[in-house]
Protein backbone atom coordinates (compact mmCIF):
# COMPACT_ATOMS: atom_id res chain seq x y z
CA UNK A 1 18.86 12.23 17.69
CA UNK A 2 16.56 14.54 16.43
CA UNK A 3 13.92 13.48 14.83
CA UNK A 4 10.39 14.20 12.61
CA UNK A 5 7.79 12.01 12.30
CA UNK A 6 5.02 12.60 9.25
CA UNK A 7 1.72 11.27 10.49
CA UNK A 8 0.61 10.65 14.04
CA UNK A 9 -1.69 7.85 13.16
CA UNK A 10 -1.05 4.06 14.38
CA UNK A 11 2.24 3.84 13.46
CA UNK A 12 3.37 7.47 13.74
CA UNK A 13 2.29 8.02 17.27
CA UNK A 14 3.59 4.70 18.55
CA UNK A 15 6.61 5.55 17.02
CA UNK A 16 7.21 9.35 17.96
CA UNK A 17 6.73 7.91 21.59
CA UNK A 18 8.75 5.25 21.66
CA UNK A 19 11.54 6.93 20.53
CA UNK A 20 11.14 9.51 22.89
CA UNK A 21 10.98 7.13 26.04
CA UNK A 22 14.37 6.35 24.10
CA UNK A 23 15.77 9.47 24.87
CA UNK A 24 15.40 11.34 21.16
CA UNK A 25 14.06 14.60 20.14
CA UNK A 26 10.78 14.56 18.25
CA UNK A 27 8.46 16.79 16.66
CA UNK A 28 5.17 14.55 15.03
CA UNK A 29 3.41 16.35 12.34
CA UNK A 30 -0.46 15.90 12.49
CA UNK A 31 -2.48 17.59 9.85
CA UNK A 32 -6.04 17.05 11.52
CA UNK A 33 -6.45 19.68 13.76
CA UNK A 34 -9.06 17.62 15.89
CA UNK A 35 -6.40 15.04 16.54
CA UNK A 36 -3.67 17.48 17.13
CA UNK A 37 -5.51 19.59 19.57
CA UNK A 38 -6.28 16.05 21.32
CA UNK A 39 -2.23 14.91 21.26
CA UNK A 40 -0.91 18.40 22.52
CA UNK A 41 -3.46 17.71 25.66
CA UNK A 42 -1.92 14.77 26.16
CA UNK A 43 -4.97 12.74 24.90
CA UNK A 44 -4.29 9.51 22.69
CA UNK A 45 -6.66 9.04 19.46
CA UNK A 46 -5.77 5.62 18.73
CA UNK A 47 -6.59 2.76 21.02
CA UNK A 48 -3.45 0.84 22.46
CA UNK A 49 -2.50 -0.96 25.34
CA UNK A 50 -0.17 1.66 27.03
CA UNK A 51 0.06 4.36 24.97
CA UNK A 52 -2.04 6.65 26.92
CA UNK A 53 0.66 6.82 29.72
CA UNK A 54 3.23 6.96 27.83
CA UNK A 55 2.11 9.93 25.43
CA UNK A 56 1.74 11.63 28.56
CA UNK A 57 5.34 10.63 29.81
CA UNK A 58 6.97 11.64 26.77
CA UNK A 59 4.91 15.03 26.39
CA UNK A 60 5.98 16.13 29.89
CA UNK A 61 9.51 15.78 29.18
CA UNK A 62 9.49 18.18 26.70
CA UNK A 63 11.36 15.95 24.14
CA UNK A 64 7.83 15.32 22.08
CA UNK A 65 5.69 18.13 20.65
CA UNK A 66 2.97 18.03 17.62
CA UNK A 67 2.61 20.46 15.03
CA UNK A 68 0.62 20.69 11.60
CA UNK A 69 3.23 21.00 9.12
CA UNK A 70 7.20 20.01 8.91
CA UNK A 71 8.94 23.35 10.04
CA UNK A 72 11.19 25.38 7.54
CA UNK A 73 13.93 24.90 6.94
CA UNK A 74 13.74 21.76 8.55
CA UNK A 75 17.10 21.17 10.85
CA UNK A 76 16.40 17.24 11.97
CA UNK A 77 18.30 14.13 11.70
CA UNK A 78 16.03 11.79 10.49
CA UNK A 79 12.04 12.61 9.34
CA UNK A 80 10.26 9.22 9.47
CA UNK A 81 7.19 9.15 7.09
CA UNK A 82 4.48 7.33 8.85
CA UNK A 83 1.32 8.07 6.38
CA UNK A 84 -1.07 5.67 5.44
CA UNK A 85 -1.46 3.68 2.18
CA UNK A 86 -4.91 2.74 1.55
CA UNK A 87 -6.10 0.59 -1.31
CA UNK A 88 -7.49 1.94 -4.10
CA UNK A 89 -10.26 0.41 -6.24
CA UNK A 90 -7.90 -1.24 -8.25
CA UNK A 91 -5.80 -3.15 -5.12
CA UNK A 92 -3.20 -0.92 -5.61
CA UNK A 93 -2.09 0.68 -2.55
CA UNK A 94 -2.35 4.72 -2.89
CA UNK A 95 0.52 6.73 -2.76
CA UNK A 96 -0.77 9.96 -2.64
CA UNK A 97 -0.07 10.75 0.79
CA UNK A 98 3.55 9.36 0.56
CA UNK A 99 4.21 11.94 -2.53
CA UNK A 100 2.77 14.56 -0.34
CA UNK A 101 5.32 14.06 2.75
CA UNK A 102 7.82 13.78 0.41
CA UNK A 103 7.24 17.02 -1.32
CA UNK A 104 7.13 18.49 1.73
CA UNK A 105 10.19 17.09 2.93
CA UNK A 106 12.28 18.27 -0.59
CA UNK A 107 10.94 21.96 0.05
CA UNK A 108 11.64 21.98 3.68
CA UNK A 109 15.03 20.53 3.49
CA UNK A 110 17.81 22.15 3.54
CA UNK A 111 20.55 20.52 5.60
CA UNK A 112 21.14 16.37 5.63
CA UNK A 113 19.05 14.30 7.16
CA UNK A 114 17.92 10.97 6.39
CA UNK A 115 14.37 9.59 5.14
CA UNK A 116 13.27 6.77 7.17
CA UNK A 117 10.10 4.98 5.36
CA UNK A 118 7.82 3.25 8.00
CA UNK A 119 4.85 3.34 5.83
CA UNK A 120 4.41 -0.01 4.02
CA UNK A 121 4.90 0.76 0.24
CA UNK A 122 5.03 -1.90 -2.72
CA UNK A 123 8.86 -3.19 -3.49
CA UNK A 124 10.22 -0.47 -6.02
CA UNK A 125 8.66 2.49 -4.63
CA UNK A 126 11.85 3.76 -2.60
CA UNK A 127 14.09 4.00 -5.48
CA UNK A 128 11.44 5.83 -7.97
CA UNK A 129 11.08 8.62 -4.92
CA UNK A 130 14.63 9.09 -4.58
CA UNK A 131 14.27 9.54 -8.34
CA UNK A 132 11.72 11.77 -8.53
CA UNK A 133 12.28 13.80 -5.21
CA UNK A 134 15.22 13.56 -3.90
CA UNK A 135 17.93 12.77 -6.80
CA UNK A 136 19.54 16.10 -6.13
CA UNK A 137 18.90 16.97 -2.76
CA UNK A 138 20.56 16.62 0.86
CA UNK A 139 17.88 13.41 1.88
CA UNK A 140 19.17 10.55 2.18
CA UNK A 141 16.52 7.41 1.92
CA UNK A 142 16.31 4.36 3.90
CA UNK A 143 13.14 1.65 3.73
CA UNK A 144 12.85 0.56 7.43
CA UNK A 145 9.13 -1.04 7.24
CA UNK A 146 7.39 -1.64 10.69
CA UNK A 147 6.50 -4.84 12.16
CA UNK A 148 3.49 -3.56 14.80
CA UNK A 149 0.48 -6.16 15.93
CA UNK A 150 -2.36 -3.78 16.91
CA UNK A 151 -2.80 -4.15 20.37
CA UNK A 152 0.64 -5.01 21.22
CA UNK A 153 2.87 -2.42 19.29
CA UNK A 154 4.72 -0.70 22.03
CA UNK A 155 5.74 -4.33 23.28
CA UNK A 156 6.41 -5.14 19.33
CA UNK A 157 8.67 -1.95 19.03
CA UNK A 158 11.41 -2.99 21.87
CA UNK A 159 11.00 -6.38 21.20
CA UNK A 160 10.64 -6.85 17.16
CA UNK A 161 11.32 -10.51 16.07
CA UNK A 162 14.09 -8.44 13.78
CA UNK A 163 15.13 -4.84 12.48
CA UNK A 164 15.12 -4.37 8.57
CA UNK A 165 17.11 -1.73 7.00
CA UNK A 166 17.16 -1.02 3.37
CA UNK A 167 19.73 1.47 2.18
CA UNK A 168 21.90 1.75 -0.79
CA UNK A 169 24.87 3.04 1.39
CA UNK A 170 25.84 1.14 4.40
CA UNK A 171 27.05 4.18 6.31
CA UNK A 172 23.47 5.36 6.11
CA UNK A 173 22.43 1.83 7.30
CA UNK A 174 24.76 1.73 10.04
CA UNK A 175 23.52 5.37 11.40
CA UNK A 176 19.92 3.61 11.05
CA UNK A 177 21.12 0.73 13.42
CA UNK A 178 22.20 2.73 16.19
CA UNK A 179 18.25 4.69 16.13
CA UNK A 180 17.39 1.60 17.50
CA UNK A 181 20.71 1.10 20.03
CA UNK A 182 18.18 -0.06 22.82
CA UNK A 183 16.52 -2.64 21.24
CA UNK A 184 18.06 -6.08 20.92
CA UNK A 185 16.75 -7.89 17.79
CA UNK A 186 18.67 -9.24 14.91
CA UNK A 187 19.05 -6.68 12.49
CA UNK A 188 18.86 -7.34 8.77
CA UNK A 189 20.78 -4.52 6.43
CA UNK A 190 19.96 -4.63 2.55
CA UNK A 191 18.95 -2.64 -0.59
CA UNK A 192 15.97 -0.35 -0.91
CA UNK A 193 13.45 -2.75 -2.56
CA UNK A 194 14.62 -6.04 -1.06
CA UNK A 195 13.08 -4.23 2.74
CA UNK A 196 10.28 -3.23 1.35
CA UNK A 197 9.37 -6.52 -0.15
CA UNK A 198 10.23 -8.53 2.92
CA UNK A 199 7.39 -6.57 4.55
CA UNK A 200 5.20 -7.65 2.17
CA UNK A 201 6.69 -11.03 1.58
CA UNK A 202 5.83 -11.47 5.62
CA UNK A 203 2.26 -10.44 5.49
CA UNK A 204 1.27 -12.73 2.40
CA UNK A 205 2.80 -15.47 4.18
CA UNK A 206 0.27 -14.51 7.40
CA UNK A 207 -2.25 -14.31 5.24
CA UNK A 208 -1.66 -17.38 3.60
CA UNK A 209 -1.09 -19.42 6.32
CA UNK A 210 -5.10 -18.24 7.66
CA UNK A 211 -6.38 -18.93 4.60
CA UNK A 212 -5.05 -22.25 4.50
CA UNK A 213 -5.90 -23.25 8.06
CA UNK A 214 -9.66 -21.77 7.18
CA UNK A 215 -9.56 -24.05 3.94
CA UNK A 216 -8.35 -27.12 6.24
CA UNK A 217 -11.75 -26.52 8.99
CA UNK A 218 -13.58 -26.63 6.07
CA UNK A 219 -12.45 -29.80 5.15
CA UNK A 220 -13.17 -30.64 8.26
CA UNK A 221 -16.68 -30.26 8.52
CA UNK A 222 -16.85 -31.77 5.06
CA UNK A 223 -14.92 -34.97 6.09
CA UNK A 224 -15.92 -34.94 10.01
CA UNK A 225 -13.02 -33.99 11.33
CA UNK A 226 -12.00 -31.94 14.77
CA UNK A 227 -9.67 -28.50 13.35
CA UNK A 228 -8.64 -28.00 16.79
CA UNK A 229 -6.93 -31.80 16.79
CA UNK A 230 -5.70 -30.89 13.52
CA UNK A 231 -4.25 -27.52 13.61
CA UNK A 232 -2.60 -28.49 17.10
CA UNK A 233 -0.67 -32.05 15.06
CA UNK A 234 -0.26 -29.17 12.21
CA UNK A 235 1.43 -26.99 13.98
CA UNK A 236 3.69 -28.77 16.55
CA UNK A 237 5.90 -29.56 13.33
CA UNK A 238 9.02 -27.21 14.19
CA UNK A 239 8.93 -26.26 10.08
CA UNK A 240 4.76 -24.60 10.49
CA UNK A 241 4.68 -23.59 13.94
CA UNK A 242 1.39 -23.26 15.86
CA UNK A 243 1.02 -19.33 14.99
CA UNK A 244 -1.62 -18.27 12.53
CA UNK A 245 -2.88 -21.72 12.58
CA UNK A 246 -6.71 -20.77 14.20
CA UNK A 247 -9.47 -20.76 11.95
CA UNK A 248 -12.27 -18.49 12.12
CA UNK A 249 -13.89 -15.75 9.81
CA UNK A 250 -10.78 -14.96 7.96
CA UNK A 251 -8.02 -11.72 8.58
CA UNK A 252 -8.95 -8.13 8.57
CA UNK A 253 -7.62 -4.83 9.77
CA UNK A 254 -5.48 -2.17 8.27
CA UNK A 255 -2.71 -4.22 7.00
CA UNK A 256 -3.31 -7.43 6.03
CA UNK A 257 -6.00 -6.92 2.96
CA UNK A 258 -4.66 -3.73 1.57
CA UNK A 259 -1.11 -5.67 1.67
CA UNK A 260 -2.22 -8.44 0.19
CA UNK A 261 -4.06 -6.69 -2.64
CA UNK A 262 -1.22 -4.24 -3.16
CA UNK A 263 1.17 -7.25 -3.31
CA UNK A 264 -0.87 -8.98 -5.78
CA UNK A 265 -1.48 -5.55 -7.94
CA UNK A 266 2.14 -4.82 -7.82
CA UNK A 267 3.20 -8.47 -9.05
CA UNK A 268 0.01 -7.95 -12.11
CA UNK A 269 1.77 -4.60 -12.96
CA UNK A 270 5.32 -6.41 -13.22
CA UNK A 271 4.36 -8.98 -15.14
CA UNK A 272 3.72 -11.82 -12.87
CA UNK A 273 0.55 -13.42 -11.85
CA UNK A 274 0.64 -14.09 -7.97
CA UNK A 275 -2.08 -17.08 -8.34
CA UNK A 276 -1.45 -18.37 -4.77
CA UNK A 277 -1.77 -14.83 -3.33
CA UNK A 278 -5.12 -14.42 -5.40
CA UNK A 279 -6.60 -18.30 -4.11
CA UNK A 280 -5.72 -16.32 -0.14
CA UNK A 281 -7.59 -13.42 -1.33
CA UNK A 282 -10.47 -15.13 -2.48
CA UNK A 283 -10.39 -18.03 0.63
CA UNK A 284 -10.68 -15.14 3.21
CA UNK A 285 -13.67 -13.47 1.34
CA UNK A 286 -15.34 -16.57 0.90
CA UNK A 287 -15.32 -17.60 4.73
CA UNK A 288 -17.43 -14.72 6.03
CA UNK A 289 -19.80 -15.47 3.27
CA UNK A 290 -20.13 -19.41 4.39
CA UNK A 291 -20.49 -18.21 8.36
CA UNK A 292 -23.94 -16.09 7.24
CA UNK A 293 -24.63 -19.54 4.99
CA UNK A 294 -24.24 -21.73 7.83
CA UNK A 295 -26.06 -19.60 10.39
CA UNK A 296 -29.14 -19.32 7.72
CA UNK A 297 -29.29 -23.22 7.62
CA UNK A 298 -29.12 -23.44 11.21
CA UNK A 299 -32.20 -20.77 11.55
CA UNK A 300 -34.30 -22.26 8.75
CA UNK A 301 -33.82 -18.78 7.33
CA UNK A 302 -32.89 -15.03 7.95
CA UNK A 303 -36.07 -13.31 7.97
CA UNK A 304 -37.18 -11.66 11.04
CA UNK A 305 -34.97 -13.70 13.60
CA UNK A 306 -32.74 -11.63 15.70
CA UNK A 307 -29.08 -12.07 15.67
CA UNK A 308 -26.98 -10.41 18.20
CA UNK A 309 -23.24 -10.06 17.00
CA UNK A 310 -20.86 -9.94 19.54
CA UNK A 311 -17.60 -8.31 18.21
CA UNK A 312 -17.24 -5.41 15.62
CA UNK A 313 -12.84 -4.71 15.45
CA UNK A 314 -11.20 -6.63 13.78
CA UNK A 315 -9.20 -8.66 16.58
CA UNK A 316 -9.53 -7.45 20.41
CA UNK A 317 -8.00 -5.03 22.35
CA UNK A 318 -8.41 -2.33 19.30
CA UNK A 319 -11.05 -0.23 18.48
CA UNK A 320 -10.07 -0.55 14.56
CA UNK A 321 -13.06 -1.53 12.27
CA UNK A 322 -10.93 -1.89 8.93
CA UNK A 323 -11.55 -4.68 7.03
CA UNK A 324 -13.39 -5.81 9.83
CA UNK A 325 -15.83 -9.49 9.16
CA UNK A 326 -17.80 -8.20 11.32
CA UNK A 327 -19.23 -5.49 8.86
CA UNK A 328 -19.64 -7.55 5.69
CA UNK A 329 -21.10 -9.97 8.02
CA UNK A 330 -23.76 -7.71 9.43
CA UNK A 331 -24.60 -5.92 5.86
CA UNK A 332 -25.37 -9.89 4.62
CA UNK A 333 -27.73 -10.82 7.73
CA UNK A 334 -29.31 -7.18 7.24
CA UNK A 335 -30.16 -8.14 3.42
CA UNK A 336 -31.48 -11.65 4.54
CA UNK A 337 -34.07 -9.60 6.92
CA UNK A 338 -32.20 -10.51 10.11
CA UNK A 339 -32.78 -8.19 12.99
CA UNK A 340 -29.32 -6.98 14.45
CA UNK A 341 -28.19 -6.03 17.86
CA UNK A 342 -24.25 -5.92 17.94
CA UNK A 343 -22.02 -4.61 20.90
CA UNK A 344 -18.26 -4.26 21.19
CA UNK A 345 -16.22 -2.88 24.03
CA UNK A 346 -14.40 -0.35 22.16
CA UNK A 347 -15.47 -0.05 18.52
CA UNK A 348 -19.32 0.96 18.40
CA UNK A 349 -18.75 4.66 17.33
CA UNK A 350 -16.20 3.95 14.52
CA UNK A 351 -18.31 0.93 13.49
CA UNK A 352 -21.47 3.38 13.35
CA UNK A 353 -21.31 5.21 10.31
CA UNK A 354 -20.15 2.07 8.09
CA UNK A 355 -23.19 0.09 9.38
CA UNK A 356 -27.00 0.29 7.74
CA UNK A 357 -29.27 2.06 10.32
CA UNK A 358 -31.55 -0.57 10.79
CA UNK A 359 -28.79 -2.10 13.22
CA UNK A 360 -29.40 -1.50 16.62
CA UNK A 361 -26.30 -0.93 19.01
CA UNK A 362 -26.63 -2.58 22.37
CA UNK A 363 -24.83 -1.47 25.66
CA UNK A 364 -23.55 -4.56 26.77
CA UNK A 365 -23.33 -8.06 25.63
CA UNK A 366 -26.60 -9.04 27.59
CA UNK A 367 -28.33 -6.38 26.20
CA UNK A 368 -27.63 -7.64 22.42
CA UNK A 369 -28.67 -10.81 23.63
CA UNK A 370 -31.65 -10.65 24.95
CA UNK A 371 -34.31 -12.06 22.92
CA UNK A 372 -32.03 -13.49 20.41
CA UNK A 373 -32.11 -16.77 18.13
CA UNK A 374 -28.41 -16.48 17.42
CA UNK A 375 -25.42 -15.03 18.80
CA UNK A 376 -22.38 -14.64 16.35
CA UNK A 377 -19.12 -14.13 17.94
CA UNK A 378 -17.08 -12.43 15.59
CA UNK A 379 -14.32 -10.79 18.16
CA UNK A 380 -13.34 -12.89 20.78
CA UNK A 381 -12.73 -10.43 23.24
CA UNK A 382 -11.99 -12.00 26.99
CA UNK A 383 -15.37 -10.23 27.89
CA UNK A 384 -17.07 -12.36 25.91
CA UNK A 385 -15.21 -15.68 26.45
CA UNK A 386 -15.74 -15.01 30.47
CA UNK A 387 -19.60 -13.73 29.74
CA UNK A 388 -22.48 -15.70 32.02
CA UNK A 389 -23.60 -17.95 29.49
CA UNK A 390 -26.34 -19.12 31.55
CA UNK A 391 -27.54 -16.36 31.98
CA UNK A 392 -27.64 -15.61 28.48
CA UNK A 393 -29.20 -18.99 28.07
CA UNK A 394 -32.43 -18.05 29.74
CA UNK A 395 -33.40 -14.37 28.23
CA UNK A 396 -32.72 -16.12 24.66
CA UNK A 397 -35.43 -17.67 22.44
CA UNK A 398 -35.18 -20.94 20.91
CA UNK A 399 -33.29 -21.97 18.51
CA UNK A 400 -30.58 -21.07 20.99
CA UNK A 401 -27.48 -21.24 18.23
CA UNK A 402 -23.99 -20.40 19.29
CA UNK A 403 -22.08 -19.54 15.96
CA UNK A 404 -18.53 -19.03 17.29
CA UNK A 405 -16.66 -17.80 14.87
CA UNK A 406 -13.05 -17.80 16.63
CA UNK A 407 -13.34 -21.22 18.22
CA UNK A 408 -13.03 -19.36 21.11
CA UNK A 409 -15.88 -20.21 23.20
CA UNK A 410 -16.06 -23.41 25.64
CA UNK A 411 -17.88 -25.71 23.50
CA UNK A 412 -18.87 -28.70 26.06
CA UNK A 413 -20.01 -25.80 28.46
CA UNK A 414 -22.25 -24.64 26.11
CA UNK A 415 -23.92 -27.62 24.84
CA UNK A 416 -24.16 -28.82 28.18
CA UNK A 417 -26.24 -25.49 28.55
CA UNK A 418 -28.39 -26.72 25.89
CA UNK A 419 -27.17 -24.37 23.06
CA UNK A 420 -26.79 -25.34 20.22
CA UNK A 421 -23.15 -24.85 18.76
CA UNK A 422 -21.45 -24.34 15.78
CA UNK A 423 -17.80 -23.53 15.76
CA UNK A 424 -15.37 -23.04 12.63
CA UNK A 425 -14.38 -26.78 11.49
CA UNK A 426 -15.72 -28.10 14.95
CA UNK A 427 -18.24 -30.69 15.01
CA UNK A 428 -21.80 -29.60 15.46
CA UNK A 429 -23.13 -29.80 19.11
């Protein structure tokens, strides 16, 4: 097929170049001339495990180009919108970028083609564009929300745990399904706003599920208890599942609080208080606030101790700061007078600007913790979990406090060090 793709962001370019390793035509519109001078060189500007390569692969087979605006009249198949949706100060997620792809796409259209939404957009939103857009023009409109893990999405787009398809006729559906004839998933076919509220119906469940595993370690520390123990006895019930059941310093990145928010705006605005959604909401705020709590009991204080933070993206193997608990956690620890060293593999620069300058960077992780009172692992990158934590040991200054704040360090290795270690809803060591 041929096909245009609105936005080479996360989504967008993962997208425009897995469907051309698929064998499609696709021209990705990028309206950043930085990034699109990058992309036509063949250089990625997202960090992802494999897309480098493959942008490459797909550029030198001529099927993928990128240009700055949708070409006129457009002569495509299908134009997948890709565009963000931030949240506004309100929770609800902005739209402005989806109304300006899809005036775009009404004044460049002039032959049928199909609109496939990828960007996630509250339930409803579909069927008031086709109203005000496309009521009386050749597009047709199909919700077809993405399913992408940062740091896995190439692997996530040929193996999805399912396919969702919203259209209002099942012809248009059906020509949907066969876009994604190499990929074997179950595919689900419904209405407009029933797809786009299983995306967000999925995500609040995510979120919920962390939340409530965070609320359970808390317990846990309350009531002396071992969260590790209890999320494994939790989770090997075939109804929970293990996944999602990790506690730590709470969910962040570029879906999961703006979803959660717009889900919980959108159910305000339709009449319907989301209360449980709201307690998630509130949970996953609260935890980063109790790790700087903790840490400042287990210092006797903030002022002047150094603090190195290992971690600033949100999960590893991404250099995406969104959201992050890694930034609220340093702006806390910079008010309490805490002097900051921090170091990540991949996300210092776009970490830098949303950072107060009093933080210094560090090259490496034994360079942010030298001299330190505390480390804080907020990212559990392998890096870290592999790290010579003797050696750290010995250029540190006492207290010597371990706050691991993904339960992803080896505890008994380094108390037997002579740290001293706090975990999420682990006992203290």
């Amino acid at each position: 097929m041929n096909i245009a793709v609105i936005g080479a962001g996360y989504v967008g370019l993962v997208a425009a170049s897995c469907l051309v390793n698929s064998g499609h035509q696709v021209t990705c519109v990028e309206i950043d001339e930085a990034k699109l001078r990058l992309l036509n060189q063949g250089t990625s500007t997202i960090e992802e495990k494999g897309i480098d390569q493959l942008l490459k692969q797909c550029l030198s087979s001529g099927r993928l180009s990128f240009v700055s605006a949708l070409p006129k009249p457009l002569q495509v198949d299908i134009v997948m919108i890709t565009v963000g949706t931030p949240s506004l100060p309100s929770g609800a997620a902005d739209l402005s970028y989806i109304y300006n792809a899809a005036e775009q796409l009404r004044d460049a259209a002039r032959h049928p083609s199909i609109l496939v939404m990828k960007s996630t957009v509250p339930p409803g939103t579909g069927v008031k564009l086709v109203q005000r857009y496309f009521k009386n023009s050749p597009i047709s409109y199909v919700a077809n929300p993405e399913f992408l893990r940062e740091g896995e999405a190439i692997e996530d787009w040929y193996h999805p745990s399912r396919i969702v398809i919203g259209a209002e006729d099942n012809k248009i559906g059906e020509r949907i399904r066969q876009l994604y004839f190499d990929i074997d998933a179950p595919v689900i076919i419904t209405d407009i706003t029933s797809a786009e509220t299983i995306k967000y119906a999925a995500n609040a469940f995510l979120v919920t599920k962390i939340s409530f595993i965070n609320e359970i370690a808390n317990l846990c520390e309350a009531a002396d208890a071992n969260i590790d123990d209890v999320a494994r006895g939790v989770g090997l019930d075939p109804r929970i599942g293990p996944d999602f059941l990790r506690a730590g310093l709470g969910y962040g990145g570029s879906c999961f609080p703006k979803d959660a928010r717009a889900l919980d705006f959108s159910a305000l605005n339709k009449g319907y208080d989301f209360r449980l959604l709201k307690a998630t909401i509130e949970v996953n705020t609260k935890q980063r606030i109790l790790a700087v709590h903790k840490l400042k009991q287990l210092l006797g204080g903030l002022a002047g101790k150094e603090i190195a933070l290992l971690g600033l993206a949100f999960k590893p193997d991404t250099d995406d700061v969104r959201e992050a608990p890694s930034l609220d956690i340093a702006y806390l620890l910079d008010e309490g007078g805490a002097k900051l060293r921090v170091y990540d593999p991949a996300a210092m620069e776009n970490a830098r600007p949303l950072l107060p300058p009093s933080i210094a960077f560090a090259p490496d992780i034994y360079s942010a913790t030298a001299g330190a009172n505390a480390v804080v692992l907020i990212t559990e990158w392998r890096e870290f979990i592999d790290a010579d934590w003797q050696a750290i040991k010995k250029q540190m200054k006492e207290p010597y406090i371990i706050f691991d704040g993904r339960n992803a360090l080896p505890q008994d290795k380094l108390i037997a060090l002579g740290f001293k270690y706090m975990g999420v809803g682990r006992r203290l060591g």
